[in-house]
N, C-alpha and C. Protein backbone atom coordinates (compact mmCIF):
# COMPACT_ATOMS: atom_id res chain seq x y z
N UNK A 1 -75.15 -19.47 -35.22
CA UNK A 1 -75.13 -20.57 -34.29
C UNK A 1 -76.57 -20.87 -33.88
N UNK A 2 -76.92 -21.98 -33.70
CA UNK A 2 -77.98 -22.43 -33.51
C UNK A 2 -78.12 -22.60 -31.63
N UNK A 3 -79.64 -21.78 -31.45
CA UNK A 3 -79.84 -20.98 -29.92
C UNK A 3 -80.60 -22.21 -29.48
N UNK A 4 -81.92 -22.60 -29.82
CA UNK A 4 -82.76 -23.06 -29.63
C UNK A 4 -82.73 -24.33 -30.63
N UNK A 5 -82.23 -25.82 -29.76
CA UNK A 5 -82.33 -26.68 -30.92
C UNK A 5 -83.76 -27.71 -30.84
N UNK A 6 -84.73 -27.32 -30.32
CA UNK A 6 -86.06 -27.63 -30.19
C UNK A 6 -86.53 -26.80 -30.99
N UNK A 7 -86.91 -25.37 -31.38
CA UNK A 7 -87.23 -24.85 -32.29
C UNK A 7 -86.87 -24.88 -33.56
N UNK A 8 -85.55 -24.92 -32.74
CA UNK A 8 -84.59 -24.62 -34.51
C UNK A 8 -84.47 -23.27 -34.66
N UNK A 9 -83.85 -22.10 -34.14
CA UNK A 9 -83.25 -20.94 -34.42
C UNK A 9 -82.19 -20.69 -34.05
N UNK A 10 -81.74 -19.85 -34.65
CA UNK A 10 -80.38 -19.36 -34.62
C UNK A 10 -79.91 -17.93 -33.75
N UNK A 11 -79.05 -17.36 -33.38
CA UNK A 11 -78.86 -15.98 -32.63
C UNK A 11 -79.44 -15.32 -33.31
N UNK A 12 -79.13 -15.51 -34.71
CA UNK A 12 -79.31 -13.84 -36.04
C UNK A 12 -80.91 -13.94 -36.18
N UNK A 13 -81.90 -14.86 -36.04
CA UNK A 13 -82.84 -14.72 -36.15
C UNK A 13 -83.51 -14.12 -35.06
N UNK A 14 -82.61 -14.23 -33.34
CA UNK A 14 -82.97 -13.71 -32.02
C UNK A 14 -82.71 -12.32 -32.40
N UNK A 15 -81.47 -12.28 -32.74
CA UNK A 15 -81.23 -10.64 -33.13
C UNK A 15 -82.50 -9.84 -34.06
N UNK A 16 -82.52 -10.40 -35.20
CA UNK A 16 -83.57 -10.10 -36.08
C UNK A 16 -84.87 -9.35 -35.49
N UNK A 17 -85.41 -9.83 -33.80
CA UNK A 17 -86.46 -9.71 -33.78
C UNK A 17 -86.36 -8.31 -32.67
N UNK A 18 -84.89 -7.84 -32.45
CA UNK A 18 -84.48 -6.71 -31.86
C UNK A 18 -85.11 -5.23 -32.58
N UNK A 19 -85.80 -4.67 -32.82
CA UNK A 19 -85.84 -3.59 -33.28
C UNK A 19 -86.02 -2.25 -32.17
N UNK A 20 -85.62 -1.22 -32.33
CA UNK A 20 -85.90 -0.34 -31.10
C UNK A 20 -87.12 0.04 -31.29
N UNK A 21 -87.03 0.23 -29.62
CA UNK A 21 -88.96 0.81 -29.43
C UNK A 21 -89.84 0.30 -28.28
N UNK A 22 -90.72 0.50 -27.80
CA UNK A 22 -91.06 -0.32 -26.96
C UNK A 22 -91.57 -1.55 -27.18
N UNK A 23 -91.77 -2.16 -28.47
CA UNK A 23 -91.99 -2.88 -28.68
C UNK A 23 -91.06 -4.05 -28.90
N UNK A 24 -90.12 -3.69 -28.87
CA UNK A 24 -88.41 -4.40 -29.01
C UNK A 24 -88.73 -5.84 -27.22
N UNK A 25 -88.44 -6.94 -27.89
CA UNK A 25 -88.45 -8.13 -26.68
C UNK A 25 -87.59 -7.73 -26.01
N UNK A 26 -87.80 -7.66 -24.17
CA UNK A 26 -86.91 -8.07 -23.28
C UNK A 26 -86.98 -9.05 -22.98
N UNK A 27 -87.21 -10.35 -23.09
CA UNK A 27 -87.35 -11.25 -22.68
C UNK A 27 -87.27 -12.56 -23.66
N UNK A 28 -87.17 -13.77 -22.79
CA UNK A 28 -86.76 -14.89 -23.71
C UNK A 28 -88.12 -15.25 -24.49
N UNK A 29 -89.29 -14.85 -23.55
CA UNK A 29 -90.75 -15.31 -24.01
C UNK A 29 -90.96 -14.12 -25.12
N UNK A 30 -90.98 -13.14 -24.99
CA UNK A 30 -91.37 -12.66 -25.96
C UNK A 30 -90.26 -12.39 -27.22
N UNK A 31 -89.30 -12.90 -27.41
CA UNK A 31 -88.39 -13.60 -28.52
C UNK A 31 -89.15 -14.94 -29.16
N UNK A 32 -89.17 -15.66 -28.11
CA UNK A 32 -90.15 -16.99 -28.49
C UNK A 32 -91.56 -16.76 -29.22
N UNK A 33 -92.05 -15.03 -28.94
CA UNK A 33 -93.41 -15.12 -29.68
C UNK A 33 -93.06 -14.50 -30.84
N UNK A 34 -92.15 -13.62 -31.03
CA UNK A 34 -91.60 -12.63 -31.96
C UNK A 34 -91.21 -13.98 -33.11
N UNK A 35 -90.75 -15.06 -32.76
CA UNK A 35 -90.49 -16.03 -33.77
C UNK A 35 -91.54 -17.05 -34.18
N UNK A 36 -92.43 -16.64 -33.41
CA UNK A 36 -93.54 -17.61 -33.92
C UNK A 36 -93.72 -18.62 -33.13
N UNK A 37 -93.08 -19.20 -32.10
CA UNK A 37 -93.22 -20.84 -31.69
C UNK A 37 -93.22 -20.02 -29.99
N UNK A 38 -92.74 -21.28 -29.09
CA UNK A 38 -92.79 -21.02 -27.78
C UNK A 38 -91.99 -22.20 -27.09
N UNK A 39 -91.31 -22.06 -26.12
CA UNK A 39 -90.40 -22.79 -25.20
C UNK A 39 -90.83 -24.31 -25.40
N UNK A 40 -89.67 -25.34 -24.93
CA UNK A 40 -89.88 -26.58 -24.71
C UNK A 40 -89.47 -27.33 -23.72
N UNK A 41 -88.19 -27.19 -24.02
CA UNK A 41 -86.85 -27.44 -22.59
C UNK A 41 -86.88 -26.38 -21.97
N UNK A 42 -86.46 -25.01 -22.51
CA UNK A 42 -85.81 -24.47 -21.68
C UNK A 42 -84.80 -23.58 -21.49
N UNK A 43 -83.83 -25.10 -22.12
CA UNK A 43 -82.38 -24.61 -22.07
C UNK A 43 -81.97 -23.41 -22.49
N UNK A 44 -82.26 -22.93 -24.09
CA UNK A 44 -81.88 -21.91 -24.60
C UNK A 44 -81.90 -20.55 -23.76
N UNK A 45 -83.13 -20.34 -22.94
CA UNK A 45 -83.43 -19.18 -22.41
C UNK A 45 -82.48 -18.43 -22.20
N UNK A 46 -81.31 -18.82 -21.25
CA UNK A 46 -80.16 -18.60 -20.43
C UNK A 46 -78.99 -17.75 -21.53
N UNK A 47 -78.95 -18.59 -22.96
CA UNK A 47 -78.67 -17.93 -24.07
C UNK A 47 -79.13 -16.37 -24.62
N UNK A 48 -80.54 -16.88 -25.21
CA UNK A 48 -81.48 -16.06 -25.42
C UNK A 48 -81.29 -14.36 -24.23
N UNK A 49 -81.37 -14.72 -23.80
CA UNK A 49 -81.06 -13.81 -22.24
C UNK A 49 -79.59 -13.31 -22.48
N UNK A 50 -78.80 -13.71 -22.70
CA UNK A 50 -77.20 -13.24 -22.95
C UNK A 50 -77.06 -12.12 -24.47
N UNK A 51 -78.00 -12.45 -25.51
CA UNK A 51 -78.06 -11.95 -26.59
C UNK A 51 -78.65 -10.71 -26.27
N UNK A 52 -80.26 -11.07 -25.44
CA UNK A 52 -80.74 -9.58 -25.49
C UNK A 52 -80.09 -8.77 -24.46
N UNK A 53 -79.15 -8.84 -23.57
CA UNK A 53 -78.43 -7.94 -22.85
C UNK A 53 -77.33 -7.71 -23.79
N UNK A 54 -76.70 -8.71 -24.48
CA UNK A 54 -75.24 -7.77 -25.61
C UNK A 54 -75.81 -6.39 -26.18
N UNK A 55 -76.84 -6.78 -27.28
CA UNK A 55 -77.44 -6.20 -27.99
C UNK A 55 -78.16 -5.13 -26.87
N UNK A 56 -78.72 -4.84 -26.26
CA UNK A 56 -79.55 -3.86 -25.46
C UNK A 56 -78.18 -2.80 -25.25
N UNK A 57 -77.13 -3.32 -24.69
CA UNK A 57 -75.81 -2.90 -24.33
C UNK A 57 -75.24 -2.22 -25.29
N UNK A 58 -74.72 -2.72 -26.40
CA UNK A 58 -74.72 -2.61 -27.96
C UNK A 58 -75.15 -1.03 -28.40
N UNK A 59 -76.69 -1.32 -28.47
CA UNK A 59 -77.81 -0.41 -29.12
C UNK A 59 -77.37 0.88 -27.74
N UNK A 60 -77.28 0.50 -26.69
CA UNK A 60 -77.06 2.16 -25.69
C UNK A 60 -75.72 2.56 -25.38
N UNK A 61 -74.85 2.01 -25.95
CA UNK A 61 -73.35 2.53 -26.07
C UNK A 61 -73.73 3.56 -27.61
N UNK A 62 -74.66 3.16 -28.44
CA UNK A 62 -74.31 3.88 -29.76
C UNK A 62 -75.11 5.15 -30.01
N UNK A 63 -76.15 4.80 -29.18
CA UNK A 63 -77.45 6.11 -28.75
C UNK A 63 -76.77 7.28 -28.29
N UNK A 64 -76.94 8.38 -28.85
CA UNK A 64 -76.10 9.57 -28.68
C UNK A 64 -76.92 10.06 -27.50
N UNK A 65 -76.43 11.67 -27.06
CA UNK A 65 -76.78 11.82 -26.05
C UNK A 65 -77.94 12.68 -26.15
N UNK A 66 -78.58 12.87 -27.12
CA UNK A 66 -79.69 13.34 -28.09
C UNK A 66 -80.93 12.58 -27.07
N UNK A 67 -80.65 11.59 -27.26
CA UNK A 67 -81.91 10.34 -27.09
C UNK A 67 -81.80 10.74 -25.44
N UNK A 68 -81.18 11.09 -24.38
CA UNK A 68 -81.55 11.56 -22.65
C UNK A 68 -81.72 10.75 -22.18
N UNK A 69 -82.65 10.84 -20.90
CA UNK A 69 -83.70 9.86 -19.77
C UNK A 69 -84.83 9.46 -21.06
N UNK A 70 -85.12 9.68 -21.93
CA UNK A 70 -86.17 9.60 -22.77
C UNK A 70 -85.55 7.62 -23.74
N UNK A 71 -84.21 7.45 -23.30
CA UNK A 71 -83.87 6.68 -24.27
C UNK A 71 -84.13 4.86 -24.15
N UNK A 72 -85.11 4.56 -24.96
CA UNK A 72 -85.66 2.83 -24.51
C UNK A 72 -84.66 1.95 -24.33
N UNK A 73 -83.60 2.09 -24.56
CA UNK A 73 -82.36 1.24 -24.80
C UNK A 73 -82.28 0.82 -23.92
N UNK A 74 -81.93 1.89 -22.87
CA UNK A 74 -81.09 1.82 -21.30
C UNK A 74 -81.74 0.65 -20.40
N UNK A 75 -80.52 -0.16 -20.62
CA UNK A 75 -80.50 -1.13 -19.70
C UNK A 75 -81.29 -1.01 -18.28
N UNK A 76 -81.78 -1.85 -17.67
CA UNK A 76 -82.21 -1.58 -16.27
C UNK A 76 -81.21 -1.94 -15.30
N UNK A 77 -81.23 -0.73 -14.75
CA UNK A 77 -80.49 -0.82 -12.89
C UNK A 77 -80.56 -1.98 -12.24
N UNK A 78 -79.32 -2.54 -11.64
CA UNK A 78 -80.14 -3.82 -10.48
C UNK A 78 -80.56 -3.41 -9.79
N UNK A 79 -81.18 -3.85 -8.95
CA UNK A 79 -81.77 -3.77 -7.77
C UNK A 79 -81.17 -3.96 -6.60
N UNK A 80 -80.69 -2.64 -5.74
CA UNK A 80 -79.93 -2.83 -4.81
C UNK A 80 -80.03 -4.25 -3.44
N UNK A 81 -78.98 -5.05 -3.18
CA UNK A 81 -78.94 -6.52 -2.59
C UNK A 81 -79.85 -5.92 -1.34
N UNK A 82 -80.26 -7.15 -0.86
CA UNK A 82 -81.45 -6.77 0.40
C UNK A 82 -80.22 -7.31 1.53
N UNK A 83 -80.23 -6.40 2.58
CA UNK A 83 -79.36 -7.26 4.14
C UNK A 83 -79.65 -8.28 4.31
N UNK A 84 -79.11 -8.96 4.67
CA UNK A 84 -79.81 -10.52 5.80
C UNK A 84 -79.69 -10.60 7.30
């Protein structure tokens, strides 16, 4: 399916640019550099953003328990809500 129709990419090419490590994109911008180009609209981000949390999710359901506190996968914690 096509993510970004200002660029022109697709999920599998967002996926593509997933590899583990610290060097692996969290982010919509650095997907956007991992593919070569950079934002226009916008829109996609919100997408883009949905993929790399499946996949992050994905990749640390399958990480054995080998990999510990040591493991890059692991999603980040929210951040507990502030009072008002």
């Amino acid at each position: 399916m096509i993510v970004c129709s200002c660029n022109v990419f697709s999920d599998g090419q967002v996926r593509a640019c997933l590899n583990p490590g610290p060097g692996c994109p969290r982010t919509p911008a650095q997907v956007y550099a991992c593919l070569g180009c950079s934002p226009k609209c916008g829109r996609c981000a919100r997408t883009i953003r949905g993929i790399l949390s499946r996949a992050l999710a994905e990749a640390h359901e399958t990480c054995t328990s080998a990999c510990g506190a040591a493991c890059t996968l692991k999603a980040a914690e929210p951040a507990p809500a502030e009072a008002a």
